[in-house]
PDB file of N, CA and C in Angstrom:
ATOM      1  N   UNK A   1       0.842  -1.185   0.000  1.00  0.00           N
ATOM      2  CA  UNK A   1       0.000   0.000   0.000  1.00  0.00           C
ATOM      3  C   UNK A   1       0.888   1.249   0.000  1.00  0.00           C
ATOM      4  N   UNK A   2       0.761   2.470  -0.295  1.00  0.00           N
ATOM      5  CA  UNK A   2       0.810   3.516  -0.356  1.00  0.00           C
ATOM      6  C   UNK A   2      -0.074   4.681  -0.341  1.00  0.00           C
ATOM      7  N   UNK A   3       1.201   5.480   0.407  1.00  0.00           N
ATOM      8  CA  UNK A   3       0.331   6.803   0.948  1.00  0.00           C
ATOM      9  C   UNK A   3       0.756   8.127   0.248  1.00  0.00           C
ATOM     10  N   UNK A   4       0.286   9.082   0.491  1.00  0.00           N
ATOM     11  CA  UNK A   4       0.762  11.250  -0.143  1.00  0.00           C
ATOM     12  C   UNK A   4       0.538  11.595   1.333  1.00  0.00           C
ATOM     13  N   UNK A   5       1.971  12.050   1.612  1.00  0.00           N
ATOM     14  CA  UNK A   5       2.451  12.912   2.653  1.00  0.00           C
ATOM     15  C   UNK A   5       2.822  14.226   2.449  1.00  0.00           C
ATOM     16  N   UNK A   6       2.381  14.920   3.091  1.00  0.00           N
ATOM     17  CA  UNK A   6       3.271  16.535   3.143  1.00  0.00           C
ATOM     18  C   UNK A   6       4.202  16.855   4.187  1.00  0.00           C
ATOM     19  N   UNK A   7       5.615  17.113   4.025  1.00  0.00           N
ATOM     20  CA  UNK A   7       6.236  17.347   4.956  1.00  0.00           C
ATOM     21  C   UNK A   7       5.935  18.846   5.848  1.00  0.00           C
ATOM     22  N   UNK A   8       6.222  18.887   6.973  1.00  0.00           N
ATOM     23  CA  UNK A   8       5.645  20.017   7.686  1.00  0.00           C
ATOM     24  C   UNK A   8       6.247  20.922   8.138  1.00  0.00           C
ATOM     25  N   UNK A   9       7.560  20.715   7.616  1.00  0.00           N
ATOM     26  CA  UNK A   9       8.881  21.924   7.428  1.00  0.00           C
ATOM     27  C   UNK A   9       8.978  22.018   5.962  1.00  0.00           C
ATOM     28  N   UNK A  10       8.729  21.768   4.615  1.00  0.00           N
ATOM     29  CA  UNK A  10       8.401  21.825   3.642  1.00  0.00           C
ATOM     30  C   UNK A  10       7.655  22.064   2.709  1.00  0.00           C
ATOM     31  N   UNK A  11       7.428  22.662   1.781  1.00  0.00           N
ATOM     32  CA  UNK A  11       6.296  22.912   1.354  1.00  0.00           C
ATOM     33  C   UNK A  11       6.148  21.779   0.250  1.00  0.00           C
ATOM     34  N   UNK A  12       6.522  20.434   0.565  1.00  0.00           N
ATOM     35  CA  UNK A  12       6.244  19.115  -0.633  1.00  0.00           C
ATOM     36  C   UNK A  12       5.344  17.967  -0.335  1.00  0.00           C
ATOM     37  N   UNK A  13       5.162  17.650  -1.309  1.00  0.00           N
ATOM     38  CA  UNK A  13       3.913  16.370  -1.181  1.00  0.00           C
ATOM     39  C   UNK A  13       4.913  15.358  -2.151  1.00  0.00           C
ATOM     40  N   UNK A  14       4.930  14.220  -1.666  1.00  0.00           N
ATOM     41  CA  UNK A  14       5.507  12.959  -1.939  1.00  0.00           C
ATOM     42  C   UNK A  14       4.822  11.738  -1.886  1.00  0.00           C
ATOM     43  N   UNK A  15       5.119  10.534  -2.559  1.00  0.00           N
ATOM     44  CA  UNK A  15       4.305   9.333  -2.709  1.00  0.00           C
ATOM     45  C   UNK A  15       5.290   8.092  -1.717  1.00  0.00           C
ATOM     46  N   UNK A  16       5.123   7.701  -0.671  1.00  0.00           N
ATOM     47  CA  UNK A  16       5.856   7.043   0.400  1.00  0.00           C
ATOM     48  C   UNK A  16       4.937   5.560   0.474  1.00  0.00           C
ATOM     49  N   UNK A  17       5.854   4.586   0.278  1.00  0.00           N
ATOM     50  CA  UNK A  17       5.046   3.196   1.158  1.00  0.00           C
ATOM     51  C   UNK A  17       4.607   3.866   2.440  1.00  0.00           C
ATOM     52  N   UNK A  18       3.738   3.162   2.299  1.00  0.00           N
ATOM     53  CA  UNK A  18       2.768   2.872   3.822  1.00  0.00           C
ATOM     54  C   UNK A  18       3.241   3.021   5.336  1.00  0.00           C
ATOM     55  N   UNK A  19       4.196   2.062   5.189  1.00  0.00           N
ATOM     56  CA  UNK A  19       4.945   1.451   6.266  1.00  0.00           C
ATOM     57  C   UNK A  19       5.835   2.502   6.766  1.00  0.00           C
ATOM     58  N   UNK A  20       6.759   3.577   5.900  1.00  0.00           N
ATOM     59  CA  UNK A  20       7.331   4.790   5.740  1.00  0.00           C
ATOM     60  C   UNK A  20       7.138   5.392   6.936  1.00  0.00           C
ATOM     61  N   UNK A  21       5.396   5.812   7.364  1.00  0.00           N
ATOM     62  CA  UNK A  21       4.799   6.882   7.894  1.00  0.00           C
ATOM     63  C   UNK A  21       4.168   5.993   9.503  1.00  0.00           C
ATOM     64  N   UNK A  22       4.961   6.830  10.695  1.00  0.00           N
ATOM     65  CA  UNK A  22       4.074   6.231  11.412  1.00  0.00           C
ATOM     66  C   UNK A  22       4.542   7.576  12.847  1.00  0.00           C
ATOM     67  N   UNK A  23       3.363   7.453  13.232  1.00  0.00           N
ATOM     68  CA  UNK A  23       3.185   8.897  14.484  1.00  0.00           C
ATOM     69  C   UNK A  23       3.724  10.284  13.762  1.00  0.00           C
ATOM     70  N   UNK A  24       2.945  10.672  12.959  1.00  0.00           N
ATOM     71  CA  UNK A  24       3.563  11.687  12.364  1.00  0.00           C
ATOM     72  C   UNK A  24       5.318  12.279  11.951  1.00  0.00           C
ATOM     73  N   UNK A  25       5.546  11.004  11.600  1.00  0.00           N
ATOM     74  CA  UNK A  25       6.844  11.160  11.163  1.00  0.00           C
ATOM     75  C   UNK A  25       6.830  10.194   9.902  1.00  0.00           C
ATOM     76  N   UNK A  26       7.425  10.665   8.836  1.00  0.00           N
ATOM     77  CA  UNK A  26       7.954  10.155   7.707  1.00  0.00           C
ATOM     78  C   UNK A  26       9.484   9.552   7.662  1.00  0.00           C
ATOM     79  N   UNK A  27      10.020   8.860   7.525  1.00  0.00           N
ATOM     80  CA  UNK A  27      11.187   8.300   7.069  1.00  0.00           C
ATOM     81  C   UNK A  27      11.541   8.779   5.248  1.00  0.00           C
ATOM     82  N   UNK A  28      12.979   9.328   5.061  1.00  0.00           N
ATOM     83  CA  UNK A  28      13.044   9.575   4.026  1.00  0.00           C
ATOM     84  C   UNK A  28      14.713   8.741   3.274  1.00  0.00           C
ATOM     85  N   UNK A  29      14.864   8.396   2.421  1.00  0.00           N
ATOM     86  CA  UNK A  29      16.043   8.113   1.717  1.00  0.00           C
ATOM     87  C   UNK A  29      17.089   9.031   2.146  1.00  0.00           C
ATOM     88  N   UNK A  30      18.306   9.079   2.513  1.00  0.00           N
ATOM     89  CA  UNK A  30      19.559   9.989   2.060  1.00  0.00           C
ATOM     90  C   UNK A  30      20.152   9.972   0.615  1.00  0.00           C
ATOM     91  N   UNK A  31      20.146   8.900   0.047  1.00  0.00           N
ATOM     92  CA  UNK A  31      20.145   8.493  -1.220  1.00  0.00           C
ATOM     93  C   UNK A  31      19.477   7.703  -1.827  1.00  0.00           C
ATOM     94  N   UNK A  32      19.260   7.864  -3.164  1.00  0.00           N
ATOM     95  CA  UNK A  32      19.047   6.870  -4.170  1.00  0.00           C
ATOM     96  C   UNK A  32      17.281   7.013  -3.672  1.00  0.00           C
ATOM     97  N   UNK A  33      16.536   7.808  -4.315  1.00  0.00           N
ATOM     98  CA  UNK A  33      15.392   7.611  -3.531  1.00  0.00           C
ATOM     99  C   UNK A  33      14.153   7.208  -4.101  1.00  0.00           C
ATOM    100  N   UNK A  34      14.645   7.048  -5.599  1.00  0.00           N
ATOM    101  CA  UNK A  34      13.132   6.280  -6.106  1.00  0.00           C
ATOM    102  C   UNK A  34      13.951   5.143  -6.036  1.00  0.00           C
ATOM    103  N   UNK A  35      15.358   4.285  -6.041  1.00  0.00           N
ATOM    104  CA  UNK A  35      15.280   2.922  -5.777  1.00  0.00           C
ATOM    105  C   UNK A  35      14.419   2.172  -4.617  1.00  0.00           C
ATOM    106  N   UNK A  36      14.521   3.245  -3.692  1.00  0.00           N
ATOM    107  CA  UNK A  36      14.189   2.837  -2.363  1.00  0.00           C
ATOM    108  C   UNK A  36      12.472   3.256  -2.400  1.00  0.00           C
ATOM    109  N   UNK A  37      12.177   3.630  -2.762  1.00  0.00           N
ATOM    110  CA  UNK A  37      10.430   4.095  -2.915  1.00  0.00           C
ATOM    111  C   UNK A  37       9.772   2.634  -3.654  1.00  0.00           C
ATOM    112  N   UNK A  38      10.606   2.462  -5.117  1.00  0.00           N
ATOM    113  CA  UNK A  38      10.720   1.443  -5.856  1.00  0.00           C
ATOM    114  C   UNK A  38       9.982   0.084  -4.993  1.00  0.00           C
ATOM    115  N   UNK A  39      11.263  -0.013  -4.601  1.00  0.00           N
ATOM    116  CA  UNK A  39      11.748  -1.537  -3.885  1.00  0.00           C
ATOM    117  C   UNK A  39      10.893  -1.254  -2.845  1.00  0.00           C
ATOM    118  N   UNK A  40      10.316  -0.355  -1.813  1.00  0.00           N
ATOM    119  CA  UNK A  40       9.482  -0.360  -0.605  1.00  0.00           C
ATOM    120  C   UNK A  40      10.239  -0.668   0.518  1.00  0.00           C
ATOM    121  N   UNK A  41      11.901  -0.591   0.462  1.00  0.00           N
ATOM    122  CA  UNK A  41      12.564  -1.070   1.638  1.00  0.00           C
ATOM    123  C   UNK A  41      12.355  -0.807   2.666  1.00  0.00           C
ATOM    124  N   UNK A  42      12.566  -1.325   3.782  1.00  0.00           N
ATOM    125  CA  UNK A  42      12.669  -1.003   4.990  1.00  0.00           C
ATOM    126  C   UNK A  42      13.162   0.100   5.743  1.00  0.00           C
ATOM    127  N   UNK A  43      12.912   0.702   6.395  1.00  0.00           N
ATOM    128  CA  UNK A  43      13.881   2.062   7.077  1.00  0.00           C
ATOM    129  C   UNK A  43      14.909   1.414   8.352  1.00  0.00           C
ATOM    130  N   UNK A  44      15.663   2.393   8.065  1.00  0.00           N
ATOM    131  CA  UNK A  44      16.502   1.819   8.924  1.00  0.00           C
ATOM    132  C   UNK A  44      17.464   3.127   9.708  1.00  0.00           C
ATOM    133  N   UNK A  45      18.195   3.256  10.435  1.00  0.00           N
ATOM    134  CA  UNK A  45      18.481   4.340  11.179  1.00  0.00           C
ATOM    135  C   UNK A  45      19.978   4.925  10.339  1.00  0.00           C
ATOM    136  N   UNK A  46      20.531   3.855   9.638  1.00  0.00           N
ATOM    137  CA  UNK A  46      21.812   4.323   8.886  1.00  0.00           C
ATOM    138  C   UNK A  46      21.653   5.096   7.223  1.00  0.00           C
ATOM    139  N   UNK A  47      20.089   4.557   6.743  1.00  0.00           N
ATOM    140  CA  UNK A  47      20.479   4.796   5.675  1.00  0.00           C
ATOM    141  C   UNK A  47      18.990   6.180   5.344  1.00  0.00           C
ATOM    142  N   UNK A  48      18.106   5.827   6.208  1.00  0.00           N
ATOM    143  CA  UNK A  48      16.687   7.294   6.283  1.00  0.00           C
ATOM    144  C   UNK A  48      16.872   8.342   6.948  1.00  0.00           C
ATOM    145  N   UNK A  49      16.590   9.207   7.097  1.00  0.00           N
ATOM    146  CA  UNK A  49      16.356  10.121   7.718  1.00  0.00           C
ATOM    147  C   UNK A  49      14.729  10.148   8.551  1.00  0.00           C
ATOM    148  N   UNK A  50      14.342  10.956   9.433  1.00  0.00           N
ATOM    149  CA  UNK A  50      13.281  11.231   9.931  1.00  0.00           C
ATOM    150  C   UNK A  50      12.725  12.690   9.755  1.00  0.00           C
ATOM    151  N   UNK A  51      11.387  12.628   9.698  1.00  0.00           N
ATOM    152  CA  UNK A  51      10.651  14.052   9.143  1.00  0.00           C
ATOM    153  C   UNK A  51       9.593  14.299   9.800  1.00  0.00           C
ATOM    154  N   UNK A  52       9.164  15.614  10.475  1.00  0.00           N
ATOM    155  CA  UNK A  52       7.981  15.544  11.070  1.00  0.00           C
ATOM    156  C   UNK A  52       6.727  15.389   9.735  1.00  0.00           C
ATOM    157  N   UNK A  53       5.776  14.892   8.961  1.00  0.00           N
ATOM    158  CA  UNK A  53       4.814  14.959   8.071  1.00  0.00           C
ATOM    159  C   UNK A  53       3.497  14.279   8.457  1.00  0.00           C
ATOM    160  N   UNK A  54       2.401  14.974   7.565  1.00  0.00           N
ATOM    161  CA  UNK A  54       1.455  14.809   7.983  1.00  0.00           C
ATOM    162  C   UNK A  54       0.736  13.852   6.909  1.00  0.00           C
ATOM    163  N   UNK A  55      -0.223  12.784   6.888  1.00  0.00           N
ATOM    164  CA  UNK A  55      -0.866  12.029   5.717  1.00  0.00           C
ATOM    165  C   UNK A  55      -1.985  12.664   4.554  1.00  0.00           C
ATOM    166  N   UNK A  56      -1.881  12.666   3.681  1.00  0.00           N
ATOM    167  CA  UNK A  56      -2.988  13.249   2.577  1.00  0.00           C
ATOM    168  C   UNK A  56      -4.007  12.480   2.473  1.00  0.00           C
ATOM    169  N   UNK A  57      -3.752  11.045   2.083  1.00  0.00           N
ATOM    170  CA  UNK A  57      -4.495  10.385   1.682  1.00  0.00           C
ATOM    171  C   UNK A  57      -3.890   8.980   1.822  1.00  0.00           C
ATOM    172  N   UNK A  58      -4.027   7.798   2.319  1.00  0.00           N
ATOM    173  CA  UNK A  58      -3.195   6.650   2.415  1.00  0.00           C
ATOM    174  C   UNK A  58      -4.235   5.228   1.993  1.00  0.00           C
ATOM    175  N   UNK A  59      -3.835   4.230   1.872  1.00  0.00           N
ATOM    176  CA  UNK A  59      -4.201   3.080   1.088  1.00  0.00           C
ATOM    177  C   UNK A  59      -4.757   2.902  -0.066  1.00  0.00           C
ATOM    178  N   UNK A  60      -3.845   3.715  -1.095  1.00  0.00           N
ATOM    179  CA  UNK A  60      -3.703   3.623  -1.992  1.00  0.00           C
ATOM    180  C   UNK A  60      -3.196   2.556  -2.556  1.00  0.00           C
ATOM    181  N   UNK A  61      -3.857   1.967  -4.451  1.00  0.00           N
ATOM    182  CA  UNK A  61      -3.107  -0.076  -4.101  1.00  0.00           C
ATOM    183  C   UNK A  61      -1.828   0.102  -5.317  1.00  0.00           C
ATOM    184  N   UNK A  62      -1.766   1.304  -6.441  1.00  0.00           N
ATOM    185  CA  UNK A  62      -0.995   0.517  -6.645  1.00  0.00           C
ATOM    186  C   UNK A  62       0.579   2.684  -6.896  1.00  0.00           C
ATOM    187  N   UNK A  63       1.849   2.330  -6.676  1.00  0.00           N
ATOM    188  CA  UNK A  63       2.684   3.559  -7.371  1.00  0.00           C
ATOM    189  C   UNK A  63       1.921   3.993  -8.395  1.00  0.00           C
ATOM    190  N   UNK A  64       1.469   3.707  -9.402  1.00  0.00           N
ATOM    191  CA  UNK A  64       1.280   4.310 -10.713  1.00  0.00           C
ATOM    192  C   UNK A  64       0.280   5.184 -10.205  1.00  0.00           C
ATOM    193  N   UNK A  65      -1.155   4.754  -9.224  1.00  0.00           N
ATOM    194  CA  UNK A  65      -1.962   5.688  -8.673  1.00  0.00           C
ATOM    195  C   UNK A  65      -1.742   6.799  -7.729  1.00  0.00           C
ATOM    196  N   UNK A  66      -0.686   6.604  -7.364  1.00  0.00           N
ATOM    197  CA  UNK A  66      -0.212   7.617  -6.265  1.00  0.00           C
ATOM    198  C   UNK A  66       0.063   8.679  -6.594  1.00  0.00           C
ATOM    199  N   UNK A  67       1.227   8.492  -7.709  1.00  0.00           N
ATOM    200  CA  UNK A  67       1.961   9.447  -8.429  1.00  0.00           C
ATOM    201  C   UNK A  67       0.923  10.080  -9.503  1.00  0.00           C
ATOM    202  N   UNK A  68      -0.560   9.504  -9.799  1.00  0.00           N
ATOM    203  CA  UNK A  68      -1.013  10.633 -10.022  1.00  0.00           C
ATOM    204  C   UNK A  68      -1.855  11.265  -9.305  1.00  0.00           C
ATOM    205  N   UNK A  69      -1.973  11.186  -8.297  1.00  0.00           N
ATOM    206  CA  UNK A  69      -2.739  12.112  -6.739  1.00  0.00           C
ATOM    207  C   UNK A  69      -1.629  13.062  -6.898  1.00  0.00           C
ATOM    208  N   UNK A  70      -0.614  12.614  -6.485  1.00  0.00           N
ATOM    209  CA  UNK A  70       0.581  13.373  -5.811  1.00  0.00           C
ATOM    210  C   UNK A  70       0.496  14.661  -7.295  1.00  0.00           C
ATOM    211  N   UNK A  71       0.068  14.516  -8.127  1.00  0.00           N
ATOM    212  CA  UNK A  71       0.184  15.756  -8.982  1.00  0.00           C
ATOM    213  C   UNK A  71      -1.297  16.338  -8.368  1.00  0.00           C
ATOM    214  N   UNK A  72      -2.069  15.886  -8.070  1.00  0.00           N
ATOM    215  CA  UNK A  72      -3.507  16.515  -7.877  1.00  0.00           C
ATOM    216  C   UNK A  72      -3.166  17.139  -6.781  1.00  0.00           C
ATOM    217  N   UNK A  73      -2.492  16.364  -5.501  1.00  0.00           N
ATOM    218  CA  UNK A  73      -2.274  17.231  -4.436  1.00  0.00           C
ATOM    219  C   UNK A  73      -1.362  18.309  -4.152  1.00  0.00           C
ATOM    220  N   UNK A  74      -0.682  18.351  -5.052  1.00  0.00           N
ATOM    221  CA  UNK A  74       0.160  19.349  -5.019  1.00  0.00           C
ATOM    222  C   UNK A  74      -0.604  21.151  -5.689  1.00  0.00           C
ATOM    223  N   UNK A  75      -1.761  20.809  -5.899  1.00  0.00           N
ATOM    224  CA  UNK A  75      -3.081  22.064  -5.663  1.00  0.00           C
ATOM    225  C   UNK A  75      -3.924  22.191  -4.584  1.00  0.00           C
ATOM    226  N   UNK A  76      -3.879  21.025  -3.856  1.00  0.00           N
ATOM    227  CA  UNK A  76      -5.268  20.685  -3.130  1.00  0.00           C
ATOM    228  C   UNK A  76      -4.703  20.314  -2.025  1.00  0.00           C
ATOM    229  N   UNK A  77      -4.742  20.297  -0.630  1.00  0.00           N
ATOM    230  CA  UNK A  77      -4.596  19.294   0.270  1.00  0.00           C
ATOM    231  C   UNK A  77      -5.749  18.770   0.719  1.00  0.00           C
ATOM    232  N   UNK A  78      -7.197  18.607  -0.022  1.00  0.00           N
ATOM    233  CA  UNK A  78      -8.051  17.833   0.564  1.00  0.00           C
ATOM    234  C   UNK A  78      -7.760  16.740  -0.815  1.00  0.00           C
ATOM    235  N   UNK A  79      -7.807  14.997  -0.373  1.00  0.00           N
ATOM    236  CA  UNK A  79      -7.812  14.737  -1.348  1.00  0.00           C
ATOM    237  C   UNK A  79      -8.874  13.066  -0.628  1.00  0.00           C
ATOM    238  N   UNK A  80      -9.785  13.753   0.183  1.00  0.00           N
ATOM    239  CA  UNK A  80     -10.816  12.734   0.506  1.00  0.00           C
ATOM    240  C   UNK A  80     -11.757  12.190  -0.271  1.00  0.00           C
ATOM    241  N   UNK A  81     -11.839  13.321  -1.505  1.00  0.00           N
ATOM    242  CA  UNK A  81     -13.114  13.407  -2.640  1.00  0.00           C
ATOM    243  C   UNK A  81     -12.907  12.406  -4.199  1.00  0.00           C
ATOM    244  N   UNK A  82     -11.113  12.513  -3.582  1.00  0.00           N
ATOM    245  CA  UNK A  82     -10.758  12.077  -4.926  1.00  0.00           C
ATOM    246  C   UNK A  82     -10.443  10.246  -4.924  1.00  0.00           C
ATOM    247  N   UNK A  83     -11.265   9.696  -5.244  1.00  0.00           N
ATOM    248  CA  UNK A  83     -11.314   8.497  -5.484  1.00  0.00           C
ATOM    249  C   UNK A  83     -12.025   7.973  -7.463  1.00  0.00           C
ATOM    250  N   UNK A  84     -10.485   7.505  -7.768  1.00  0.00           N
ATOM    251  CA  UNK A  84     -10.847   6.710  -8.744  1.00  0.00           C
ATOM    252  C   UNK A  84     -11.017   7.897  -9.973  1.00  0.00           C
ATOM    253  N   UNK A  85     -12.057   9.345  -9.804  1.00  0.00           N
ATOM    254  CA  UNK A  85     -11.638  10.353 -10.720  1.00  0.00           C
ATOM    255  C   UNK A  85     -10.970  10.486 -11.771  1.00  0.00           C
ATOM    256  N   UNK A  86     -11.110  10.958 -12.589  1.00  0.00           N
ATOM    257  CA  UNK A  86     -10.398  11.484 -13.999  1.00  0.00           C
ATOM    258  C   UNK A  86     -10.843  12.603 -13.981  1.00  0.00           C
ATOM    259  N   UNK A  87      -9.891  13.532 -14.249  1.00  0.00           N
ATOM    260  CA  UNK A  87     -10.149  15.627 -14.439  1.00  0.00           C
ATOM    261  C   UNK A  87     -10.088  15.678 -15.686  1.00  0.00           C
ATOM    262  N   UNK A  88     -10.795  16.162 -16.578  1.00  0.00           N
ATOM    263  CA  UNK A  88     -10.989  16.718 -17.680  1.00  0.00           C
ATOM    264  C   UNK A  88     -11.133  18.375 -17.490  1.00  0.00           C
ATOM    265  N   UNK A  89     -10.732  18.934 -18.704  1.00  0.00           N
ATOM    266  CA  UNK A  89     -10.753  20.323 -18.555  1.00  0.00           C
ATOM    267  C   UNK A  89     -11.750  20.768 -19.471  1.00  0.00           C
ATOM    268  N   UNK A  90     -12.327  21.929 -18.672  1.00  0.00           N
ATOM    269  CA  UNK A  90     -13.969  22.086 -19.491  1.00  0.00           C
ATOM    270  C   UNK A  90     -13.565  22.935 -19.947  1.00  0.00           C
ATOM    271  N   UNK A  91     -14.025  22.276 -21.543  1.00  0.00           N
ATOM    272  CA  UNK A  91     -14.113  23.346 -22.543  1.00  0.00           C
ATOM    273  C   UNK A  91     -15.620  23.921 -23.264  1.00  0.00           C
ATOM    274  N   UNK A  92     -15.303  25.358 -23.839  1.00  0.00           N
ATOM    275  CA  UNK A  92     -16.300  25.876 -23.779  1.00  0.00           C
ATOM    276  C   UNK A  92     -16.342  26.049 -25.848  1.00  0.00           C
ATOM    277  N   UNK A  93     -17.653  26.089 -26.226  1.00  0.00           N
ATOM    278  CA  UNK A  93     -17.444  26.412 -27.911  1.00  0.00           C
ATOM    279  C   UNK A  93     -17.094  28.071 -27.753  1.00  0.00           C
ATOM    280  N   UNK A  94     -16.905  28.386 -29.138  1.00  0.00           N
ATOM    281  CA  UNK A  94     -16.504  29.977 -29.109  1.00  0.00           C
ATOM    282  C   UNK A  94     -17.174  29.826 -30.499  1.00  0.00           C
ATOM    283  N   UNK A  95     -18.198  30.662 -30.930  1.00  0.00           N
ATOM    284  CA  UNK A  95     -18.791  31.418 -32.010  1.00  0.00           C
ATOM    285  C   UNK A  95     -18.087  32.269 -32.793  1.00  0.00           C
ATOM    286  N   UNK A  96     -17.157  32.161 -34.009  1.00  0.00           N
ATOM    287  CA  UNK A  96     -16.432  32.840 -34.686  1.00  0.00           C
ATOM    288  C   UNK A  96     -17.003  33.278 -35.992  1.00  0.00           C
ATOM    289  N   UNK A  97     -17.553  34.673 -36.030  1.00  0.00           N
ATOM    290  CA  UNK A  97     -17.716  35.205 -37.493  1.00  0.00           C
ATOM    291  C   UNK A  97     -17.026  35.011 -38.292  1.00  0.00           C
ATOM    292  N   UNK A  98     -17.526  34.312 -40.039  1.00  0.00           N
ATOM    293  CA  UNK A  98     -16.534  34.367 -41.130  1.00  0.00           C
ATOM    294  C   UNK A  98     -15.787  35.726 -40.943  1.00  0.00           C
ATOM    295  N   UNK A  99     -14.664  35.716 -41.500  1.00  0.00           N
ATOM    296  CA  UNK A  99     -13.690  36.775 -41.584  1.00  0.00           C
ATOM    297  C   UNK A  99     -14.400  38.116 -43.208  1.00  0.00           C
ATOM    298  N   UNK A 100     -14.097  39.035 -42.465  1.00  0.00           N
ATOM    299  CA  UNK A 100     -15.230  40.115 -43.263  1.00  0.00           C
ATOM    300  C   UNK A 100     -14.276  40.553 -44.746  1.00  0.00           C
ATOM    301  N   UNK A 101     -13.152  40.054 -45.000  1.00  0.00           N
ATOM    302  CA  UNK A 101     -12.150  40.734 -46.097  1.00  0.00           C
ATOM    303  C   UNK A 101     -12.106  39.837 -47.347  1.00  0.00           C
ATOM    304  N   UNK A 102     -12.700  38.064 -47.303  1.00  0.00           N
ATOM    305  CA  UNK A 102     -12.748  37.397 -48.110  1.00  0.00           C
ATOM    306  C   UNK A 102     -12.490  38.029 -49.649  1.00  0.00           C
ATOM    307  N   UNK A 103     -14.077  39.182 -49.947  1.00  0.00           N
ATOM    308  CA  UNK A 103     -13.740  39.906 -51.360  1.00  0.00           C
ATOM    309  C   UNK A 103     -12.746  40.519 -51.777  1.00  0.00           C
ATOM    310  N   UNK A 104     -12.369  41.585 -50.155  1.00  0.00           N
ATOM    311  CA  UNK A 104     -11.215  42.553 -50.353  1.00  0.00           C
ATOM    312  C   UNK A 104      -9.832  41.559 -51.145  1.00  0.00           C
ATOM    313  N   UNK A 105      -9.986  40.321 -50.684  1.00  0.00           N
ATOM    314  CA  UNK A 105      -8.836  39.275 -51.052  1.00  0.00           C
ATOM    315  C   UNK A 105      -8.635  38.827 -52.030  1.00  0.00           C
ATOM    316  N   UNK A 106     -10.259  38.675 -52.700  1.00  0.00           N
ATOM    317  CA  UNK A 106     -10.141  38.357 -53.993  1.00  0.00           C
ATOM    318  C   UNK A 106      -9.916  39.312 -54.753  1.00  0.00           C
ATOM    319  N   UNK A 107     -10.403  40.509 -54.628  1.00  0.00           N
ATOM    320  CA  UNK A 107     -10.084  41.370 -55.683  1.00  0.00           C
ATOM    321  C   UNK A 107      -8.723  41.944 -55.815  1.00  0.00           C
ATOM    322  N   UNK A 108      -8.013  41.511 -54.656  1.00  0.00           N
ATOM    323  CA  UNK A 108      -6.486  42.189 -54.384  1.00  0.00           C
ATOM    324  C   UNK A 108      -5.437  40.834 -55.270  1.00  0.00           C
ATOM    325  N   UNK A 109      -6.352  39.920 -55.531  1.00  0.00           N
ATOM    326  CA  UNK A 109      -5.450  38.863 -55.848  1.00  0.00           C
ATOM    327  C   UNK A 109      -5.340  38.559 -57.240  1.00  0.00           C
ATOM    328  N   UNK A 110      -6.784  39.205 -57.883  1.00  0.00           N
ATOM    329  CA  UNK A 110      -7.161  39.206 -59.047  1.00  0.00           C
ATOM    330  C   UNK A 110      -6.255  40.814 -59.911  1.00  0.00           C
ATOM    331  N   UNK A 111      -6.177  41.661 -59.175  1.00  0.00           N
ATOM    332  CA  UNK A 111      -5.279  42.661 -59.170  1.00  0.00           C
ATOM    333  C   UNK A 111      -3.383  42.331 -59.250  1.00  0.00           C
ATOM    334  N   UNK A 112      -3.228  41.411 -58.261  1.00  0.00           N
ATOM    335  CA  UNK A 112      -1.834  40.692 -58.123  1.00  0.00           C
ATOM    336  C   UNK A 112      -1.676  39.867 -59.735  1.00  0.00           C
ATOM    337  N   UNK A 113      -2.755  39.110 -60.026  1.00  0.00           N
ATOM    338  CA  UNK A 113      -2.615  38.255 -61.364  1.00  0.00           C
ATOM    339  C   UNK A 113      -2.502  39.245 -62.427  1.00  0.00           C
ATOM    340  N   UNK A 114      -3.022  40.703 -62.395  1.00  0.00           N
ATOM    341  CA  UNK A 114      -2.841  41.799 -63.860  1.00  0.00           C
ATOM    342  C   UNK A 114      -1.890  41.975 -63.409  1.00  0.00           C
ATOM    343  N   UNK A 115      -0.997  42.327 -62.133  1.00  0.00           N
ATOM    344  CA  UNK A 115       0.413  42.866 -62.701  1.00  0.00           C
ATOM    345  C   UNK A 115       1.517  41.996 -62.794  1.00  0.00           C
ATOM    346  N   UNK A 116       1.585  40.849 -62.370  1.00  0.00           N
ATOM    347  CA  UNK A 116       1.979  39.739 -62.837  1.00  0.00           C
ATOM    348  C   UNK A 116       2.328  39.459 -64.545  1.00  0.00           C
ATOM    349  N   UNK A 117       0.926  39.793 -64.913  1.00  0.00           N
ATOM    350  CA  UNK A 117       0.803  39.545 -66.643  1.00  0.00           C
ATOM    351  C   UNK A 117       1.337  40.747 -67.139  1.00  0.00           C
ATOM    352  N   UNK A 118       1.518  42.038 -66.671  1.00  0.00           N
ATOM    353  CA  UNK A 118       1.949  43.254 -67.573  1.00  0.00           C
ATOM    354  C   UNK A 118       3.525  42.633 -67.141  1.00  0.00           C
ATOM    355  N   UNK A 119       4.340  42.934 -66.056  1.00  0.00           N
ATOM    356  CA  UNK A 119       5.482  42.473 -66.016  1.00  0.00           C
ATOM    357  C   UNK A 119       5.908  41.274 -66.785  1.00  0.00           C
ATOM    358  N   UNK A 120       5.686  40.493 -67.261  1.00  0.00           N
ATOM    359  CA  UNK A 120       6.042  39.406 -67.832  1.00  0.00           C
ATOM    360  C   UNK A 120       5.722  39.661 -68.921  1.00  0.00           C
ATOM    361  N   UNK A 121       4.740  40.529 -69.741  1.00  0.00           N
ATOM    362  CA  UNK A 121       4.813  41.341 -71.144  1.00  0.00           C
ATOM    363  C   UNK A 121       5.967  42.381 -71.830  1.00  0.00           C
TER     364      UNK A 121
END
């Protein structure tokens, strides 16, 4: 499982195993940190760090879903509503008058073709 944490000296939202987060503290990588997100390793005192953070949203089933919350939450910190969702962006029609110069064009073009023909005379 996986969770979206916000750190609380930070202004970031991140996608953490489960297991990561416990009494308001996050465990974080010193290195290498999507191997270790990856793989879901274990924390351990030599190789994590500790973070005060708070939970967004947790039991989540699979990374691929997380990481796209973690873009949603990074607008939002409510993300109780968002289950399963797809955002589409509403679009609206726009009413466009033909363009009013059509003739002016033709006759400027029909004008372009006579001097065309005198130059080449």
């Amino acid at each position: 499982m996986w969770s979206i944490i916000s750190f609380d000296n930070e202004n970031a939202v991140e996608d953490v195993p489960s297991h990561w987060m416990k009494n308001n503290t996050c465990v974080w990588p010193k290195k290498d940190v999507k191997k270790h997100i990856q793989r879901r390793t274990n924390p351990n005192k030599f190789d994590f760090n500790y973070f005060k953070s708070r939970i967004l949203k947790k039991g989540i089933e699979t990374l691929h879903e997380t990481r796209e919350k973690v873009k949603l939450a990074e607008d939002t910190s409510d993300l109780s509503n968002i289950e399963n969702s797809k955002w589409k962006k509403k679009t609206t029609a726009i009413n466009l008058e033909p363009p009013q110069y059509i003739e002016k064009l033709h006759k400027n073009k029909r004008n372009d073709d006579l001097d065309a023909r005198k130059i080449l005379q």
